[in-house]
PDB file of N, CA and C in Angstrom:
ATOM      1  N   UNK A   1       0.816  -1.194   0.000  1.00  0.00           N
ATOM      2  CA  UNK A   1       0.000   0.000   0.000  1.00  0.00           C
ATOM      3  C   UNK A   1       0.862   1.262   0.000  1.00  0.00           C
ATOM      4  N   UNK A   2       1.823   1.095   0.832  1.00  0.00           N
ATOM      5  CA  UNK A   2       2.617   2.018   1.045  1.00  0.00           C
ATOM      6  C   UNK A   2       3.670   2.505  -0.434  1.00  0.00           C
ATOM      7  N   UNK A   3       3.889   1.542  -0.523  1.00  0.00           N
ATOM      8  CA  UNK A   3       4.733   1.819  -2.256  1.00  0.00           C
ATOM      9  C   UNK A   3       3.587   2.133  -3.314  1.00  0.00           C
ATOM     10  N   UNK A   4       2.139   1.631  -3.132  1.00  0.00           N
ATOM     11  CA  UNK A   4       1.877   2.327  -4.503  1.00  0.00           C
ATOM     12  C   UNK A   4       1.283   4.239  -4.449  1.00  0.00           C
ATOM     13  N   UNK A   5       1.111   4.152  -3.551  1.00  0.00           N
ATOM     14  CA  UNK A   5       1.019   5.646  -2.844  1.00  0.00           C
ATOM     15  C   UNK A   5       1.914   6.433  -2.845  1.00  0.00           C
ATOM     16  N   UNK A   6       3.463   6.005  -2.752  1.00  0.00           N
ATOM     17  CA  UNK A   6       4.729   6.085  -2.879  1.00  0.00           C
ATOM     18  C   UNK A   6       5.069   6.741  -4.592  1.00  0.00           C
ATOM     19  N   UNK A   7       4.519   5.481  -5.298  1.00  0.00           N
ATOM     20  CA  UNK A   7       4.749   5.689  -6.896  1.00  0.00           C
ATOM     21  C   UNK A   7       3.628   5.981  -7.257  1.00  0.00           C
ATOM     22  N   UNK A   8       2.621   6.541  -7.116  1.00  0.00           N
ATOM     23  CA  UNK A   8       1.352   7.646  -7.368  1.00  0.00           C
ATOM     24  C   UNK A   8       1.947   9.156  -7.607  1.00  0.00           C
ATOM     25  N   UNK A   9       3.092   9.280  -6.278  1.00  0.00           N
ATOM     26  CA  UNK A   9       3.406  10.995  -6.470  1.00  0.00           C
ATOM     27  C   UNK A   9       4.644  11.126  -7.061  1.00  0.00           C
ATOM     28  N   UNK A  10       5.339   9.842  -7.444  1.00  0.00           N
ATOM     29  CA  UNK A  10       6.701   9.635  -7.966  1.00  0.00           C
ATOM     30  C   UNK A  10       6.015  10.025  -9.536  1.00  0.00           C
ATOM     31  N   UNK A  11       4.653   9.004  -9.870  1.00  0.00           N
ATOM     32  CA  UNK A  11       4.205   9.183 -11.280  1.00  0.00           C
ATOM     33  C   UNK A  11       4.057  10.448 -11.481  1.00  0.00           C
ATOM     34  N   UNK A  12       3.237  11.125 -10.639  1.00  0.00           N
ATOM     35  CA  UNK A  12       2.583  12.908 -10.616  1.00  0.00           C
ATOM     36  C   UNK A  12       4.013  13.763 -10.901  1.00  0.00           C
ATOM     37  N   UNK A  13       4.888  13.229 -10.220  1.00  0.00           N
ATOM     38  CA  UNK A  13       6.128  14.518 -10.344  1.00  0.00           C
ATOM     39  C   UNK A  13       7.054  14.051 -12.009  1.00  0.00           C
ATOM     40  N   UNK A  14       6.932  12.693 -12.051  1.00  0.00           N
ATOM     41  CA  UNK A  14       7.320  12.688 -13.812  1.00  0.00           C
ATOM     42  C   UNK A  14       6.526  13.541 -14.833  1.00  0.00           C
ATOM     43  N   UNK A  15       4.971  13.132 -14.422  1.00  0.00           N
ATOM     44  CA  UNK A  15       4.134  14.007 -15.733  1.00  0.00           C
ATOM     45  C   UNK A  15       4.376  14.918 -14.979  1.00  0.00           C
ATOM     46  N   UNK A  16       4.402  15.962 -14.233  1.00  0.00           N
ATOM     47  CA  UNK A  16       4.870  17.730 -14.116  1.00  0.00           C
ATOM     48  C   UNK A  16       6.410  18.491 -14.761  1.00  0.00           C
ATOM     49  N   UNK A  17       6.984  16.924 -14.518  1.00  0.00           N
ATOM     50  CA  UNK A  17       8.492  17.330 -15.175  1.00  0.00           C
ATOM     51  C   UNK A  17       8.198  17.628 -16.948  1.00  0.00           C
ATOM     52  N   UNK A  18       7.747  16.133 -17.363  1.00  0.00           N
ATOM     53  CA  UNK A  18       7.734  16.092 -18.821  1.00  0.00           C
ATOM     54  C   UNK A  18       6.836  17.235 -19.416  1.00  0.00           C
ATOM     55  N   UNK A  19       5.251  17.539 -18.675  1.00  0.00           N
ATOM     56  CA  UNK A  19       4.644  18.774 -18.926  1.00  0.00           C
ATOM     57  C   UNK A  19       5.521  20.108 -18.888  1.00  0.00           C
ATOM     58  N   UNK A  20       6.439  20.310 -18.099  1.00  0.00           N
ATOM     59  CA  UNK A  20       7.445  21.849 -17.624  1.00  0.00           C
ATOM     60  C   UNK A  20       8.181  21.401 -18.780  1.00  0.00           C
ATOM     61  N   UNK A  21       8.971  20.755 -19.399  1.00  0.00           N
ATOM     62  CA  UNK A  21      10.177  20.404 -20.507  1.00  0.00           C
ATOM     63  C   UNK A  21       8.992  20.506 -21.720  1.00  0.00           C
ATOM     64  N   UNK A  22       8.208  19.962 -22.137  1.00  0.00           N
ATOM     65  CA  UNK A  22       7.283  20.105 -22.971  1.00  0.00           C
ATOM     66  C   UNK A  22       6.901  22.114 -23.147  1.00  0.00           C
ATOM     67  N   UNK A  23       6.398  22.593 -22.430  1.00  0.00           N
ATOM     68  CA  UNK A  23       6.274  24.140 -22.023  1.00  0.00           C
ATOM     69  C   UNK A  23       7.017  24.739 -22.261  1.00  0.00           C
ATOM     70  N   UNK A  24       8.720  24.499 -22.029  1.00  0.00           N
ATOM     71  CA  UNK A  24       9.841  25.539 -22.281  1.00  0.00           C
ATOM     72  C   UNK A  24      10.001  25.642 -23.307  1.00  0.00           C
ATOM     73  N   UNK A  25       9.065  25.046 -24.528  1.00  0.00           N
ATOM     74  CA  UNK A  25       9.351  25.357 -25.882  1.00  0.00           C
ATOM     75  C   UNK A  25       8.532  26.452 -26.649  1.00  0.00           C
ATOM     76  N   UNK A  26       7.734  26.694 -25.545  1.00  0.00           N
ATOM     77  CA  UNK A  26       6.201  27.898 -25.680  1.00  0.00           C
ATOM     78  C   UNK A  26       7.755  28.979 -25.325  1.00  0.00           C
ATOM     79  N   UNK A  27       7.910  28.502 -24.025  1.00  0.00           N
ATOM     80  CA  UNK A  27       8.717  29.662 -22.977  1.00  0.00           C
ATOM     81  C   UNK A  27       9.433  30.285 -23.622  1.00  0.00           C
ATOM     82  N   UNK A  28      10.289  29.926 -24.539  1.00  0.00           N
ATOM     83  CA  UNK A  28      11.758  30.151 -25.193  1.00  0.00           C
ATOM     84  C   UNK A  28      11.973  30.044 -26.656  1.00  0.00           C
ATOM     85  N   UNK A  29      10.169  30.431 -26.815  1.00  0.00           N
ATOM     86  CA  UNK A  29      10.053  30.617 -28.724  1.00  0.00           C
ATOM     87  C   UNK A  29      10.897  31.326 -28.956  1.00  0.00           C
ATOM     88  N   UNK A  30      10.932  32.892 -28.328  1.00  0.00           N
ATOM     89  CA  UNK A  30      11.632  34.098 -29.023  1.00  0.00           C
ATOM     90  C   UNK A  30      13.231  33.516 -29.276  1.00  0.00           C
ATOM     91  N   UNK A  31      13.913  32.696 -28.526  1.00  0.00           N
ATOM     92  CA  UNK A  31      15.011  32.111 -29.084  1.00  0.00           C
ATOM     93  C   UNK A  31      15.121  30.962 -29.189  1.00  0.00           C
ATOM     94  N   UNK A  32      14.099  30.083 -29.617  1.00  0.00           N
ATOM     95  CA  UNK A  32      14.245  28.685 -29.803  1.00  0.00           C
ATOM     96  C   UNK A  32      15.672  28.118 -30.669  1.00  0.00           C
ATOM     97  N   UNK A  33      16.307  28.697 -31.536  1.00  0.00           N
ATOM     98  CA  UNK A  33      17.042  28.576 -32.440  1.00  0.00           C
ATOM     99  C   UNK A  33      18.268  28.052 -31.399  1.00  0.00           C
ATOM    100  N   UNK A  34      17.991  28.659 -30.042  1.00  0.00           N
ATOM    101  CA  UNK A  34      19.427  28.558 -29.077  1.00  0.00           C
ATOM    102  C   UNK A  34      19.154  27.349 -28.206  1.00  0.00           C
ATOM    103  N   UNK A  35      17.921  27.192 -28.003  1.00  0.00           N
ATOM    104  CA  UNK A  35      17.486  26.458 -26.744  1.00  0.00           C
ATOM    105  C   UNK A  35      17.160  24.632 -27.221  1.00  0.00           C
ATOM    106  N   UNK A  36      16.631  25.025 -28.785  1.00  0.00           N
ATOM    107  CA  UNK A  36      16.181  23.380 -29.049  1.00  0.00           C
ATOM    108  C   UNK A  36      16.665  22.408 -29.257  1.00  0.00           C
ATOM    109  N   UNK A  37      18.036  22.176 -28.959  1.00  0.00           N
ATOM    110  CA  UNK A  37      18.381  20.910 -28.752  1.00  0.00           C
ATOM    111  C   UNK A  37      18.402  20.133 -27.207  1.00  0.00           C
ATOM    112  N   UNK A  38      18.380  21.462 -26.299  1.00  0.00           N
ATOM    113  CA  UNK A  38      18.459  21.146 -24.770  1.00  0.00           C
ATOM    114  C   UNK A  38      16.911  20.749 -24.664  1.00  0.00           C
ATOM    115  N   UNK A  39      15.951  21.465 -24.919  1.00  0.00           N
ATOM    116  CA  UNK A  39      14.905  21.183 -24.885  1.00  0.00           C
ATOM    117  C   UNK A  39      14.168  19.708 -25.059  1.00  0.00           C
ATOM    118  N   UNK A  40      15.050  19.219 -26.554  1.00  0.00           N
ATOM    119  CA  UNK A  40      14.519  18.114 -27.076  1.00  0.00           C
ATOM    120  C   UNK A  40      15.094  17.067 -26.386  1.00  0.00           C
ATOM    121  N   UNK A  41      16.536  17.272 -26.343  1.00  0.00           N
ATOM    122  CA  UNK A  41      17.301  16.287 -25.150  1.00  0.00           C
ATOM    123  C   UNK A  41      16.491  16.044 -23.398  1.00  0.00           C
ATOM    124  N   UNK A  42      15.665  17.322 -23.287  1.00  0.00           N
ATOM    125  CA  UNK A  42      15.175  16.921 -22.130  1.00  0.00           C
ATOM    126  C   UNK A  42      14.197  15.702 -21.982  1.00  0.00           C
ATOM    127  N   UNK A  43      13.382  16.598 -23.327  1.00  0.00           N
ATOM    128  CA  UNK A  43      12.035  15.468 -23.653  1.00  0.00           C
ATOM    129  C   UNK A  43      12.154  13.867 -23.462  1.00  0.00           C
ATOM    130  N   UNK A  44      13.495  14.209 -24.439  1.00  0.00           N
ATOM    131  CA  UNK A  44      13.804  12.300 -24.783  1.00  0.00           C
ATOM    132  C   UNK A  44      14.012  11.860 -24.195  1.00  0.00           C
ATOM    133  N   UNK A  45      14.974  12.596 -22.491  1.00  0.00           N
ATOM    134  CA  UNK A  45      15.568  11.756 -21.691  1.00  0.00           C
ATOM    135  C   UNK A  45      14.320  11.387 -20.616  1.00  0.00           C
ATOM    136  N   UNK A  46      12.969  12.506 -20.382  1.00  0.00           N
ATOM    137  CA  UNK A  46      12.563  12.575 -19.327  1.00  0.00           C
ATOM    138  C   UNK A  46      11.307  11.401 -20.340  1.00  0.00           C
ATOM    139  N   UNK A  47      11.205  10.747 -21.467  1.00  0.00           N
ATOM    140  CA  UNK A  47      10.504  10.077 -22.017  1.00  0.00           C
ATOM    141  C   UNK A  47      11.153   8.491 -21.992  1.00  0.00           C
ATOM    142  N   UNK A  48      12.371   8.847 -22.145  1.00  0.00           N
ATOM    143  CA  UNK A  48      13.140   7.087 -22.085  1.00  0.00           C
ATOM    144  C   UNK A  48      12.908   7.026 -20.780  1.00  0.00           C
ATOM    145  N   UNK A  49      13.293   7.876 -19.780  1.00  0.00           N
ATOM    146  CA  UNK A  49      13.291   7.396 -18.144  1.00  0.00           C
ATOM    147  C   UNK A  49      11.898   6.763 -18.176  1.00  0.00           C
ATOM    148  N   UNK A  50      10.676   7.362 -18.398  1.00  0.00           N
ATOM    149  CA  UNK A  50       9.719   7.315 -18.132  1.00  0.00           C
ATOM    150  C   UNK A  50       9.343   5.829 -18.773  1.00  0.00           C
ATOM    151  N   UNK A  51       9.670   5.715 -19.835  1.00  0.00           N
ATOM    152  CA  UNK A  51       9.306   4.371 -20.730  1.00  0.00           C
ATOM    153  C   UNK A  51      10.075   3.505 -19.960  1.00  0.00           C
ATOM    154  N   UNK A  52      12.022   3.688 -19.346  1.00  0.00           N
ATOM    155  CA  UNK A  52      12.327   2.155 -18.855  1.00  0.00           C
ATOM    156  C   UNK A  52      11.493   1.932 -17.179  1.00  0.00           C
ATOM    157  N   UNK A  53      11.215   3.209 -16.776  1.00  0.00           N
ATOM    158  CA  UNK A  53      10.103   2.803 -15.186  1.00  0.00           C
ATOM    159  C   UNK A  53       9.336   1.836 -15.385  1.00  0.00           C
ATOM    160  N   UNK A  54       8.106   2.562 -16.591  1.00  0.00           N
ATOM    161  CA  UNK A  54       6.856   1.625 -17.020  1.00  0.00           C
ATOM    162  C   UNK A  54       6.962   0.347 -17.232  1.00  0.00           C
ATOM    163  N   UNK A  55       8.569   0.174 -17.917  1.00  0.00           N
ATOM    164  CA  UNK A  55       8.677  -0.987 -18.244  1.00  0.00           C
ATOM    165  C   UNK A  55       9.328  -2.534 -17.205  1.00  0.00           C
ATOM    166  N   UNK A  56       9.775  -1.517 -16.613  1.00  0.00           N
ATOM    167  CA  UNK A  56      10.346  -2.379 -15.657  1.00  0.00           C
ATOM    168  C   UNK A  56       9.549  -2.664 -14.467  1.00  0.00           C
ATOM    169  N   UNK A  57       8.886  -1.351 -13.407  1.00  0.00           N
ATOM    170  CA  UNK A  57       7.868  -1.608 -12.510  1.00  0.00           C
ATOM    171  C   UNK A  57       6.629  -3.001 -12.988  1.00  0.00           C
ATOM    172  N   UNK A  58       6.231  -3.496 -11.682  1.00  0.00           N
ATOM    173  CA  UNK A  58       5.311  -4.456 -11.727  1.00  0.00           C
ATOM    174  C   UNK A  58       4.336  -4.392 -10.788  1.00  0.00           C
ATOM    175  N   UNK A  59       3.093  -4.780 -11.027  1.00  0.00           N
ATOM    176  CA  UNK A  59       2.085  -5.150  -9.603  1.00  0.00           C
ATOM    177  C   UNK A  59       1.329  -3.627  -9.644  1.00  0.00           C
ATOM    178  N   UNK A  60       1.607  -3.622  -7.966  1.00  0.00           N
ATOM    179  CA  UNK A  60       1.183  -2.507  -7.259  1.00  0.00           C
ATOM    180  C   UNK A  60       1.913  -1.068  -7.473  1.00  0.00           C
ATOM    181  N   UNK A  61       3.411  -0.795  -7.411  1.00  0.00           N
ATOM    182  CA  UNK A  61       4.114   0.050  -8.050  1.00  0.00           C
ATOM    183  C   UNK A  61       4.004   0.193  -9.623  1.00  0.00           C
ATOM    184  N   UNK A  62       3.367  -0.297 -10.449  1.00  0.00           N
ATOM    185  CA  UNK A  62       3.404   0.170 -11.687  1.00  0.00           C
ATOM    186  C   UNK A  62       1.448   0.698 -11.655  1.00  0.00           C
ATOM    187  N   UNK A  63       0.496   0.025 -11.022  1.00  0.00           N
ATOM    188  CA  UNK A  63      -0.327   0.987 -10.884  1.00  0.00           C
ATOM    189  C   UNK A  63      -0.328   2.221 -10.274  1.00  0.00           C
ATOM    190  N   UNK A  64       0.635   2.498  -9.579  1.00  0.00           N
ATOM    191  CA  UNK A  64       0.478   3.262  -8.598  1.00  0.00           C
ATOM    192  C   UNK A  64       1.053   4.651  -9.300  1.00  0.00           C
ATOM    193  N   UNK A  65       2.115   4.143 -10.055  1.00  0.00           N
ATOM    194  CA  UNK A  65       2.675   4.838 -11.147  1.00  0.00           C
ATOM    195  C   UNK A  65       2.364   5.298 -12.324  1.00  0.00           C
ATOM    196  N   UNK A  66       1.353   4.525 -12.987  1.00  0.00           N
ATOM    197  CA  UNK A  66       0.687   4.983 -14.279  1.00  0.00           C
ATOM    198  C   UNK A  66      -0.533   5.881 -13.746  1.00  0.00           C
ATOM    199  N   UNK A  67      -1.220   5.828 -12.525  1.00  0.00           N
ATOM    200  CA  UNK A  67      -2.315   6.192 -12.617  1.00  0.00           C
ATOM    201  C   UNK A  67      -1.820   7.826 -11.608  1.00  0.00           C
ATOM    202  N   UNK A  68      -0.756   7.532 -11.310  1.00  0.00           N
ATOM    203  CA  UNK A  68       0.148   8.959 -10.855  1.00  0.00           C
ATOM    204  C   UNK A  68       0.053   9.999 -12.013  1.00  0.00           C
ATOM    205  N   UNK A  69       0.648   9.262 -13.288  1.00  0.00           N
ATOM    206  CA  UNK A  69       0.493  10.422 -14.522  1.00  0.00           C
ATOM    207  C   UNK A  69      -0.805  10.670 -15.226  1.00  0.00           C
ATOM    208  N   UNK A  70      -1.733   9.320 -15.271  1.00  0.00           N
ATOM    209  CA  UNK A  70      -2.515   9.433 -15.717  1.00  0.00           C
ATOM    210  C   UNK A  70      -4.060  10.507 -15.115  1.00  0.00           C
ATOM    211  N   UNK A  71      -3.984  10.793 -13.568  1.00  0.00           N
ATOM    212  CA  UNK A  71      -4.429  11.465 -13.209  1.00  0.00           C
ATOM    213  C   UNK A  71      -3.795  12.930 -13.453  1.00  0.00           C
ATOM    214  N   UNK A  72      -2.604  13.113 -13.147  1.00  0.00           N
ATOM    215  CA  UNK A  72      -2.218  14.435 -13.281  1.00  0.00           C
ATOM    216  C   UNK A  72      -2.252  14.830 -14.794  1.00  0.00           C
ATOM    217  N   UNK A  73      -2.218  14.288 -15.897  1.00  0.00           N
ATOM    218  CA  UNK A  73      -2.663  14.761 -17.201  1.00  0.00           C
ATOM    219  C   UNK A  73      -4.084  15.036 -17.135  1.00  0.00           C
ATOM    220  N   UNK A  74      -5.152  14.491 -16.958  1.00  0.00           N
ATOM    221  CA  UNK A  74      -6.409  14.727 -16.680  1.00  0.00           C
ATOM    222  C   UNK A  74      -6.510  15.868 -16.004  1.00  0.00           C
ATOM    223  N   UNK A  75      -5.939  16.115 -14.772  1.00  0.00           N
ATOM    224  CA  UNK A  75      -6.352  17.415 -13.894  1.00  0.00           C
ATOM    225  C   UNK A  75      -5.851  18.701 -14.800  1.00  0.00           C
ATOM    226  N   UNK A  76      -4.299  18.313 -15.104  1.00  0.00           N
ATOM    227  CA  UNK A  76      -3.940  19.709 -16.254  1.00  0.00           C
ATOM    228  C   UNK A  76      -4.395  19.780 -17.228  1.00  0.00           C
ATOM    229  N   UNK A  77      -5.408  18.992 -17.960  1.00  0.00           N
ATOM    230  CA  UNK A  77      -6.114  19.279 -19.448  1.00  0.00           C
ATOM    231  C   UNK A  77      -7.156  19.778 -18.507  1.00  0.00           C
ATOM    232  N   UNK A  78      -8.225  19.589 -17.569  1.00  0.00           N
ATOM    233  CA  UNK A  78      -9.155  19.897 -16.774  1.00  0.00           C
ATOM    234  C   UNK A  78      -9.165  21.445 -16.557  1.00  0.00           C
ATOM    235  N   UNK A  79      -8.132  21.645 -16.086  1.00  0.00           N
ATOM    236  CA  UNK A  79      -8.027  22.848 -15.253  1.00  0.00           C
ATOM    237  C   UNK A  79      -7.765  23.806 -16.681  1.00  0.00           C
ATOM    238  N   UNK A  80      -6.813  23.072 -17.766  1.00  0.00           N
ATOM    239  CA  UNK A  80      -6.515  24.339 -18.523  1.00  0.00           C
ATOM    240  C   UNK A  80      -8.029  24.602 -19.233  1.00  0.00           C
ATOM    241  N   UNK A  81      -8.598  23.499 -19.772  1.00  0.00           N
ATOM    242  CA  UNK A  81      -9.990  24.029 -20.278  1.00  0.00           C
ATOM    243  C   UNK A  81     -10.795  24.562 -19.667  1.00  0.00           C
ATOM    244  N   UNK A  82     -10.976  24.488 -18.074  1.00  0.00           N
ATOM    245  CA  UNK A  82     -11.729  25.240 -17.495  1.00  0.00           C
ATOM    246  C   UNK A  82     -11.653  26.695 -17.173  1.00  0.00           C
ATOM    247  N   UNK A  83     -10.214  27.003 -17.463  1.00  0.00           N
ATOM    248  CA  UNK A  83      -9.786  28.464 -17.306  1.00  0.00           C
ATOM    249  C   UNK A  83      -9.949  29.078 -18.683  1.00  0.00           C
ATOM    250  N   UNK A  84      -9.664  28.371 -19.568  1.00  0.00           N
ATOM    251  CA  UNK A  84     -10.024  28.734 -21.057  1.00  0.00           C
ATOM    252  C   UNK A  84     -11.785  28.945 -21.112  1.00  0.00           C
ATOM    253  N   UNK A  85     -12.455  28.559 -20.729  1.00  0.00           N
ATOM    254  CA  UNK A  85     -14.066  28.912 -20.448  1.00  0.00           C
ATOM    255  C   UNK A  85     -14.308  29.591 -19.883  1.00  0.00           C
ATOM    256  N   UNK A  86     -13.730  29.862 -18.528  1.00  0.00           N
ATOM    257  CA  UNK A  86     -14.575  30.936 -17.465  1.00  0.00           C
ATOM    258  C   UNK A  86     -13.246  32.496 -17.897  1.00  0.00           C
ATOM    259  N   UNK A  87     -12.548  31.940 -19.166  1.00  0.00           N
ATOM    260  CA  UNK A  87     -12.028  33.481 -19.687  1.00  0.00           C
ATOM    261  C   UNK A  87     -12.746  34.141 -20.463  1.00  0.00           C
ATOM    262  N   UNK A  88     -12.952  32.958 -21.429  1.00  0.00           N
ATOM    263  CA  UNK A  88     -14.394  32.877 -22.482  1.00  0.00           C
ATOM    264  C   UNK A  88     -15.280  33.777 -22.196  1.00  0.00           C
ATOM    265  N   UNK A  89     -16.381  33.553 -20.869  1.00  0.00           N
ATOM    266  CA  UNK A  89     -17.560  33.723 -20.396  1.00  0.00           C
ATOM    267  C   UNK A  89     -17.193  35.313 -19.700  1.00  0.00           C
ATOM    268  N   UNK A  90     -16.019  35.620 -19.291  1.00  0.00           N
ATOM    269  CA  UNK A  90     -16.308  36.936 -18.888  1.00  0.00           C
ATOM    270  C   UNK A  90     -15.523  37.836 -19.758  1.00  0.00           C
ATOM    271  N   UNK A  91     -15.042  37.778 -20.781  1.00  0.00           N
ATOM    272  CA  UNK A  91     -14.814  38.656 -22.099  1.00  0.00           C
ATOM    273  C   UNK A  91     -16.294  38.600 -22.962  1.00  0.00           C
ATOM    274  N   UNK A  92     -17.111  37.132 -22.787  1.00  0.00           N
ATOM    275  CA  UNK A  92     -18.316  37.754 -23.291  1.00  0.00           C
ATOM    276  C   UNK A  92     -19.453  38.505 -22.816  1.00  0.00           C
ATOM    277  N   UNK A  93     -19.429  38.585 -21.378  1.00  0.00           N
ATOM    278  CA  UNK A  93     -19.946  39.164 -20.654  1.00  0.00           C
ATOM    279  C   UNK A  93     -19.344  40.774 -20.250  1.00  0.00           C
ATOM    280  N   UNK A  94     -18.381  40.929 -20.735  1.00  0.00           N
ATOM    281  CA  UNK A  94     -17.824  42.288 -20.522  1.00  0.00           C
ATOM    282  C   UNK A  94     -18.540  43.268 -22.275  1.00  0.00           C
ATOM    283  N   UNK A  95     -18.131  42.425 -23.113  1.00  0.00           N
ATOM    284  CA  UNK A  95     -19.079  42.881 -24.449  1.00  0.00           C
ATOM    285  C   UNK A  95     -20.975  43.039 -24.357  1.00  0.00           C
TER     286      UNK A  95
END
């Protein structure tokens, strides 16, 4: 119990990493020309880590772990569409 609770927030802090490395490419348009190979190197590395975990964890630690990211992608698509609506609703309400 204790380990998959363990690798629930281990999963949550991978998808926040790979989401923040994913983002710095919004962040650092104005000079992407300088930044995109560090960028992409992050991706890949914070994507292989992520692929040999999945692959290797078993049982209880690999649920505990998939459903770590798989919730925290849900909450950040959640939250961003919901802020994208209630921006929506009061720019149309200001017109």
């Amino acid at each position: 119990m204790i380990l998959s609770v363990f690798m629930f927030f281990i999963g949550i802090h991978f998808m926040i990493m790979l989401l923040a490395a994913c983002y710095r490419s919004i962040d650092l348009w104005y000079r992407i020309g300088d930044f995109w190979q560090g960028i992409l190197a992050r991706i890949a590395g914070l994507t292989l880590l992520n692929g040999i975990l999945l692959s290797t964890l078993s049982g209880n630690a690999l649920n505990g772990f998939a459903w770590g990211q798989l919730c925290y992608l849900v909450f950040h698509v959640v939250i961003f569409w919901a802020a994208r609506i209630a921006i929506s609703l009061i720019e149309t309400r200001r017109r």
